[in-house]
Protein backbone atom coordinates (compact mmCIF):
# COMPACT_ATOMS: atom_id res chain seq x y z
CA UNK A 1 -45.79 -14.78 24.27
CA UNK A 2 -43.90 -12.06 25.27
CA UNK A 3 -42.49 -9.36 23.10
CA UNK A 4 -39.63 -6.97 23.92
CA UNK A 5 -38.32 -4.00 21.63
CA UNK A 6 -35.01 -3.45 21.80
CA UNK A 7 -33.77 -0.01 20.09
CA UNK A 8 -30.15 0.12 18.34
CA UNK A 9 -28.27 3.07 17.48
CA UNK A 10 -26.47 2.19 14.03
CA UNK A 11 -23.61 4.36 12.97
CA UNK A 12 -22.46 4.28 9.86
CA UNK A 13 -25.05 2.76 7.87
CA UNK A 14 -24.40 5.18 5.03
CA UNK A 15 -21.36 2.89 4.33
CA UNK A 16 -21.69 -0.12 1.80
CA UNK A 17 -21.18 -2.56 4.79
CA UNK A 18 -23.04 -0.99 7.55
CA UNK A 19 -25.75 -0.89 4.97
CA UNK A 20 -26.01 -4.30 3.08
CA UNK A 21 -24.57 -6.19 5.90
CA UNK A 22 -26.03 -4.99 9.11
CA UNK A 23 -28.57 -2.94 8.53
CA UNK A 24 -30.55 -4.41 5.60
CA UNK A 25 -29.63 -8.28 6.04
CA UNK A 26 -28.95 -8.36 9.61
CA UNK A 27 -31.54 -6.12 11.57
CA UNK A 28 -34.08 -5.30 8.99
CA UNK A 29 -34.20 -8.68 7.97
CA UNK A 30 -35.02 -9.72 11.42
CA UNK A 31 -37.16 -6.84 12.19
CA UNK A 32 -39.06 -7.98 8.84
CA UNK A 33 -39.93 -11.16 9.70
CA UNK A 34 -41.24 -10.52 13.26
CA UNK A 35 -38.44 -10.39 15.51
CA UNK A 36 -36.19 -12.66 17.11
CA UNK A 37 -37.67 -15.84 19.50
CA UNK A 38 -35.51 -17.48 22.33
CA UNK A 39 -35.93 -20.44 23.86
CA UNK A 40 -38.15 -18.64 26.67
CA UNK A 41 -40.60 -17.58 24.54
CA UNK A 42 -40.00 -14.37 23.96
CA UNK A 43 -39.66 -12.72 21.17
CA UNK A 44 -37.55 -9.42 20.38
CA UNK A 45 -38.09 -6.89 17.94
CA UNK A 46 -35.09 -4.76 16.98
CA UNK A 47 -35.71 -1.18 16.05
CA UNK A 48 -32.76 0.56 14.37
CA UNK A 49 -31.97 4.65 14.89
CA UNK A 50 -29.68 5.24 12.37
CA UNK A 51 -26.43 7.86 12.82
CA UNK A 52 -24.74 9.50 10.39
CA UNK A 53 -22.97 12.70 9.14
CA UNK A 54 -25.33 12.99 6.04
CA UNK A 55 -28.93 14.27 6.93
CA UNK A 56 -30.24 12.96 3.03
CA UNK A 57 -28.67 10.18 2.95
CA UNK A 58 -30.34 9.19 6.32
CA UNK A 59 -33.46 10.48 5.43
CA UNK A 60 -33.44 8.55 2.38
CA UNK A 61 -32.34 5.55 4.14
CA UNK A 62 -35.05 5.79 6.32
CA UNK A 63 -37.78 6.31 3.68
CA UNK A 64 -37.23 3.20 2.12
CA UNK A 65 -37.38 0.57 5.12
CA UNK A 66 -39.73 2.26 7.03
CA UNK A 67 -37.45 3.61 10.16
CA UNK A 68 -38.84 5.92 12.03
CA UNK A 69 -36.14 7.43 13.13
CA UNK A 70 -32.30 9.20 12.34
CA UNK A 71 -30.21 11.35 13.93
CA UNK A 72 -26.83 13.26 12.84
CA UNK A 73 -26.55 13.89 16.50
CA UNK A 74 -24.36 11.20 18.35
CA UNK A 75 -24.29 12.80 21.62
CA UNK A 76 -28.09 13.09 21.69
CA UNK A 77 -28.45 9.55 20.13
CA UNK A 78 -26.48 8.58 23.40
CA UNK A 79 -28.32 10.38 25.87
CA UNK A 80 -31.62 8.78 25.02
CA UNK A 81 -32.65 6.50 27.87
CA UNK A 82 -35.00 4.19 25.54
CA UNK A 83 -32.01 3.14 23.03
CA UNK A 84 -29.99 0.31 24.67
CA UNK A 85 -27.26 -0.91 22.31
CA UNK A 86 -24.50 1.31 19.84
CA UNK A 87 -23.47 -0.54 17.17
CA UNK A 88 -20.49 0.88 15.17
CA UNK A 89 -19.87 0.83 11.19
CA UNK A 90 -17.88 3.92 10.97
CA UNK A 91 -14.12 4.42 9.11
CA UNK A 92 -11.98 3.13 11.63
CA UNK A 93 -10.50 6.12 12.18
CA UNK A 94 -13.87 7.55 14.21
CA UNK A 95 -14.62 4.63 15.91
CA UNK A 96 -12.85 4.71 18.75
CA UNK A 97 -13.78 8.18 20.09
CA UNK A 98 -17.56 6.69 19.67
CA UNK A 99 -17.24 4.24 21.21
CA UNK A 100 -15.99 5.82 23.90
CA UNK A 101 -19.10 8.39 24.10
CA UNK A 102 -21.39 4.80 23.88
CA UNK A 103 -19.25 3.14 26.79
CA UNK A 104 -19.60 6.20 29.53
CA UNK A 105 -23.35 6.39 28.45
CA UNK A 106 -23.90 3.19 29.68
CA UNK A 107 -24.96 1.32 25.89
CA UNK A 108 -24.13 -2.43 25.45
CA UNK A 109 -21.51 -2.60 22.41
CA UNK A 110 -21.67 -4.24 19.05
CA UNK A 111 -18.71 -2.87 16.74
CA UNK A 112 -16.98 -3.41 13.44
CA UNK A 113 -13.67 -4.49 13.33
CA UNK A 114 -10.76 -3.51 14.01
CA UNK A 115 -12.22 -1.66 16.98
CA UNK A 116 -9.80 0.95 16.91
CA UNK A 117 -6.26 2.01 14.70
CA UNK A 118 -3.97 0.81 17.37
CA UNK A 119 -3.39 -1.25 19.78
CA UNK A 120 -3.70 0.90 22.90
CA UNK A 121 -6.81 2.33 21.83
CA UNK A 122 -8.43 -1.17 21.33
CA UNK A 123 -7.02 -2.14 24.72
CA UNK A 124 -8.36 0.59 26.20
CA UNK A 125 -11.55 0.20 24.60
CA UNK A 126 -11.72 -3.12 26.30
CA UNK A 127 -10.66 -1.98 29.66
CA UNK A 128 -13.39 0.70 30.21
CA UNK A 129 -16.20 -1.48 28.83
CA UNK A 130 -15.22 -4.14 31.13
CA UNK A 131 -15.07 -1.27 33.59
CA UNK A 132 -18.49 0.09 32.66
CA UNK A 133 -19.37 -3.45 33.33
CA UNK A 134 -21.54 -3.12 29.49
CA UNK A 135 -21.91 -6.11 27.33
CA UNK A 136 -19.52 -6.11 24.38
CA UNK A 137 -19.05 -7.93 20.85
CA UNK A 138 -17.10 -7.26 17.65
CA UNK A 139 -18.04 -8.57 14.31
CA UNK A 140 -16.63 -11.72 13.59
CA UNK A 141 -19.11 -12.91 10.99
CA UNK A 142 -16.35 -14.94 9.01
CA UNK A 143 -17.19 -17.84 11.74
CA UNK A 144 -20.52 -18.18 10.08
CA UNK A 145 -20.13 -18.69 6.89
CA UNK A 146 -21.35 -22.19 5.81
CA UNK A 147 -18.31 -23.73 4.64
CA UNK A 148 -16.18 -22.56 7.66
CA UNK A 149 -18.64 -23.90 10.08
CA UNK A 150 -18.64 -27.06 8.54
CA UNK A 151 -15.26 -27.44 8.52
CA UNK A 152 -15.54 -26.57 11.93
CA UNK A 153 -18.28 -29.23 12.49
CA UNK A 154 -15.04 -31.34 10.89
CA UNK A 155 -12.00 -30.55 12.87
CA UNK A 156 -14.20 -30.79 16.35
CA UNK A 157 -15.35 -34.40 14.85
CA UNK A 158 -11.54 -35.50 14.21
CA UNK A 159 -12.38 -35.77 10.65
CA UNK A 160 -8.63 -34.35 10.25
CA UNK A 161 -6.62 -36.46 13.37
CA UNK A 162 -4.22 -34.10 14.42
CA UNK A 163 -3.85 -30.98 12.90
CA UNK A 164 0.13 -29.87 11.98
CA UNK A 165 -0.69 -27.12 9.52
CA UNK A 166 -2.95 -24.85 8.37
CA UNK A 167 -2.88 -22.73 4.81
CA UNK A 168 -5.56 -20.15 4.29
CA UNK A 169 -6.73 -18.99 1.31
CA UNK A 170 -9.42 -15.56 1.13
CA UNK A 171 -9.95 -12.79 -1.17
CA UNK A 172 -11.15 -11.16 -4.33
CA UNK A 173 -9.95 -8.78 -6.90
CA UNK A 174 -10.52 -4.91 -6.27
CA UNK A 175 -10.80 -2.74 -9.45
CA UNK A 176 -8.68 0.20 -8.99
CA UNK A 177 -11.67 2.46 -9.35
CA UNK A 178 -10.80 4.64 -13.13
CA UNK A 179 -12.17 2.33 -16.09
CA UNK A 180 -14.20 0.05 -13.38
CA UNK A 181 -15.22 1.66 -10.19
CA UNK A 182 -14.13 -0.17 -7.08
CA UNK A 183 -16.08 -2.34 -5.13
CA UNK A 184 -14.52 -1.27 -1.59
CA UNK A 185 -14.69 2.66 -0.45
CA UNK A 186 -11.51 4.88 -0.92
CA UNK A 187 -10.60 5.30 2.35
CA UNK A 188 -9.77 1.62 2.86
CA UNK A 189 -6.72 2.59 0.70
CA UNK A 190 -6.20 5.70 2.22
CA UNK A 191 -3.32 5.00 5.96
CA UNK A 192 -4.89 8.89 7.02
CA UNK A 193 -7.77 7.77 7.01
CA UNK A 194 -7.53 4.05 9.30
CA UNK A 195 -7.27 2.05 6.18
CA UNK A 196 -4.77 -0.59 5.54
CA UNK A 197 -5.26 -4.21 4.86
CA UNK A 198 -3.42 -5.38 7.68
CA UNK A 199 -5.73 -3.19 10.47
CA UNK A 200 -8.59 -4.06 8.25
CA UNK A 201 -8.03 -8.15 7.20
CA UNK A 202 -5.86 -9.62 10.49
CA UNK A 203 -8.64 -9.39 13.01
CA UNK A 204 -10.26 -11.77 10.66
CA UNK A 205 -7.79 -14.27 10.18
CA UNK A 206 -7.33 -13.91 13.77
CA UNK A 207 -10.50 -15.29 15.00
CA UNK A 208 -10.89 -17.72 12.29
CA UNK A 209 -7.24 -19.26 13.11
CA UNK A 210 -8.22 -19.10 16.79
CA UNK A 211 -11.52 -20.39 16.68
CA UNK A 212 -11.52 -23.09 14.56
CA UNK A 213 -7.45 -24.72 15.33
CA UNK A 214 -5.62 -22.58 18.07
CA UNK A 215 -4.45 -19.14 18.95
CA UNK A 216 -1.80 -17.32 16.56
CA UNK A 217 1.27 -17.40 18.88
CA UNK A 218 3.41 -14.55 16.08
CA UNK A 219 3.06 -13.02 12.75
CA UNK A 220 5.73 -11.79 10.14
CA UNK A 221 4.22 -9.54 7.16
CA UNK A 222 6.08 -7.93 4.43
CA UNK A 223 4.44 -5.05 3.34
CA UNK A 224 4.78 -3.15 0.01
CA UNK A 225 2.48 -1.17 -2.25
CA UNK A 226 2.30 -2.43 -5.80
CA UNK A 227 -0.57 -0.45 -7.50
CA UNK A 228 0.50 3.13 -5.96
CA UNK A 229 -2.36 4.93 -7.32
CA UNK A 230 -6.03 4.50 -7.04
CA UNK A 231 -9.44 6.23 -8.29
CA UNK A 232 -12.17 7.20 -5.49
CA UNK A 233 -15.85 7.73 -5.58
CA UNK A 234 -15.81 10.85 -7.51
CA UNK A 235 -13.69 9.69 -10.28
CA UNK A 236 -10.15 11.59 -8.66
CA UNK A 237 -6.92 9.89 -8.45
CA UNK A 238 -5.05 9.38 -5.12
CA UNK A 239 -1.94 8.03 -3.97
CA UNK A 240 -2.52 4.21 -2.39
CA UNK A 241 -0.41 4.59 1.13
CA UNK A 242 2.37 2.47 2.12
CA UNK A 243 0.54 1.66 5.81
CA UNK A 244 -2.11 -0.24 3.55
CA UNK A 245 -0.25 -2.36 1.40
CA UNK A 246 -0.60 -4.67 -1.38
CA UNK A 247 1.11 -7.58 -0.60
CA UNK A 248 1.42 -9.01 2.54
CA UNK A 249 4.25 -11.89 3.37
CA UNK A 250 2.98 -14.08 6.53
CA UNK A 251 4.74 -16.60 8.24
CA UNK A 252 8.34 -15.43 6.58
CA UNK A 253 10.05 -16.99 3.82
CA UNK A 254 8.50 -19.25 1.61
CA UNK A 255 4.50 -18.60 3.05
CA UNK A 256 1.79 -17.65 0.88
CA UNK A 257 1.30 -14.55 -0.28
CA UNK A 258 -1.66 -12.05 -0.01
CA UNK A 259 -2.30 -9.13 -1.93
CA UNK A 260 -4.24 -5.81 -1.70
CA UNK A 261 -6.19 -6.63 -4.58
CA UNK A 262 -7.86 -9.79 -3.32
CA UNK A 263 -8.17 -8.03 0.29
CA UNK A 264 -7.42 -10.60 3.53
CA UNK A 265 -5.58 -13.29 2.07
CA UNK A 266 -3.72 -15.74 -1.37
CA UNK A 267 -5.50 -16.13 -4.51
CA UNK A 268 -2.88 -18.02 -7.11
CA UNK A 269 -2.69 -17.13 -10.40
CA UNK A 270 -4.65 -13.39 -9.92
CA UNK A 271 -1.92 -10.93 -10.55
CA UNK A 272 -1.61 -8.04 -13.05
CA UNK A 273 1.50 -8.63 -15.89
CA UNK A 274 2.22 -6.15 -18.49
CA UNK A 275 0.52 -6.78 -21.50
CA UNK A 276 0.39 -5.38 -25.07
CA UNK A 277 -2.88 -3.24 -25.99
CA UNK A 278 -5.55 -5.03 -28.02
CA UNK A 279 -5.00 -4.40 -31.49
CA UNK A 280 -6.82 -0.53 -32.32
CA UNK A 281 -7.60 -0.15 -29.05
CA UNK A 282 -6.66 2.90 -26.80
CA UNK A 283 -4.22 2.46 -23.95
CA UNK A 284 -6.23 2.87 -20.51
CA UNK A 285 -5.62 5.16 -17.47
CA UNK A 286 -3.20 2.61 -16.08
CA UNK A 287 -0.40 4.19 -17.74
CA UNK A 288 -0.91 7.06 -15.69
CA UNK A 289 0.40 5.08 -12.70
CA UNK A 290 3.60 3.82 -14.21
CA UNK A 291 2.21 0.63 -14.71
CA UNK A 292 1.84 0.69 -18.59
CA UNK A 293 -1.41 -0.84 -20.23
CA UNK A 294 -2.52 -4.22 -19.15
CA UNK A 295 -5.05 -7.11 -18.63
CA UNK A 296 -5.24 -9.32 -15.43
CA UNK A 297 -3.27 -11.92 -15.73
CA UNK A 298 -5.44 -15.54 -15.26
């Protein structure tokens, strides 16, 4: 049996999803229980580097699963010969110039989505790693989820006959971060920063439409903001950006609905409706945001 080590520079593993997701139940999961085996026989052994901006945290990070090593040096991450792949869990706002440094270094590619703000940059993106003539993925981990792939298993059987249309449904609620702290980072609601729902939650729906019943030919969205104001990781209120939007209209009049607070797509009946204050109890932050006290509405 042969065995092969393959080193992978992670950046941003700092972040909740390049954490949980990639690092923890992805690589170190794999790396745990003794590597990867292909059909040939052999059998590879990832070994993360992890990148960051935040020596601790890294430090910390690599205490507690046993990596032996970090860097808050990209560039020198890069230039090592011995590490072969970049992956890429950064805001989306500094992924692109990465990715970039990874590409003329000559690293195979394995990046979050979307892979950059715009759409120039992600064509361009594309263009030079084709040009580098580097191997290239971005996450589309939606696809293997269980119940998508066996509806998948379904529509390639002809369980459905012919398909006319197709109504997704995706999402959960996001606390707006003051009396319950939010379960997504700041920045996601933050359009400086590369956050947005549409930039973040299309690319999914994208490859799910695609892959399991046929390209998406157009999209309409109506975009509007309806909690304005949001609480970060420190506790500090901040103005929710238009760019990100709460409420996205797809497929024009009459198609479902999908709001920022269940992120990437419909959820009936979860809404927020005025509502009078329990009796004796004190009104919460929301009034702050013009949006009087309230309970989610069921």
């Amino acid at each position: 049996m042969t065995r092969t080590t393959v080193r992978i520079a992670m950046n941003g593993v700092t972040g909740r999803m390049g954490y949980r997701q990639h690092l923890v139940r992805s690589l170190l999961a794999l790396r745990d229980q003794g590597g990867l085996a292909l059909a040939d026989g052999t059998v590879i052994r990832p070994e993360p580097v992890l990148v960051g901006r935040s020596a601790p945290k890294l430090r910390a990070l690599a205490a507690r699963h046993d990596v032996k090593h970090w860097s808050c040096d990209l560039d020198a991450v890069l230039g090592d010969d011995g590490i072969g792949i970049y992956f890429d869990a950064q805001v989306t706002a500094a992924r692109e110039e990465a990715v970039k440094k990874a590409i003329a270094a000559g690293k195979h590619l394995y990046v979050e989505k979307p892979t950059a703000i715009g759409l120039a940059g992600a064509l361009e993106l594309a263009r030079l790693a084709r040009e580098a003539g580097v191997k290239n993925g971005v996450v589309q981990d939606k696809l293997f989820l269980p119940g998508l792939r066996k509806l998948r298993r379904l529509v390639e059987g002809g369980f459905f006959g012919r398909i006319l249309s197709v109504r997704g449904e995706f999402g959960y609620w996001v606390f707006e971060g003051d009396w319950q702290p939010a379960q997504r980072p700041s920045w996601n609601y933050r359009a400086e920063d590369g956050g947005g729902i549409a930039a973040d939650m299309f690319p999914h729906w994208e490859y799910v439409l695609r892959e399991l019943f046929g390209p998406v030919r157009s999209v309409q969205a109506h975009v509007a903001t309806h909690i304005p104001r949001r609480w970060d990781e420190s506790g500090t209120p901040y103005a929710a950006g238009h760019r990100r939007a709460d409420q996205l209209l797809l497929g024009g009049p009459g198609a479902p609905r999908r709001t920022r607070g269940v992120p990437g797509g419909r959820h009936r009946g979860v809404g927020r409706r005025r509502a009078a204050p329990l009796p004796g109890a004190a009104p919460r932050r929301h009034a702050e945001a013009g949006l009087g006290p309230r309970r989610p509405g069921l």
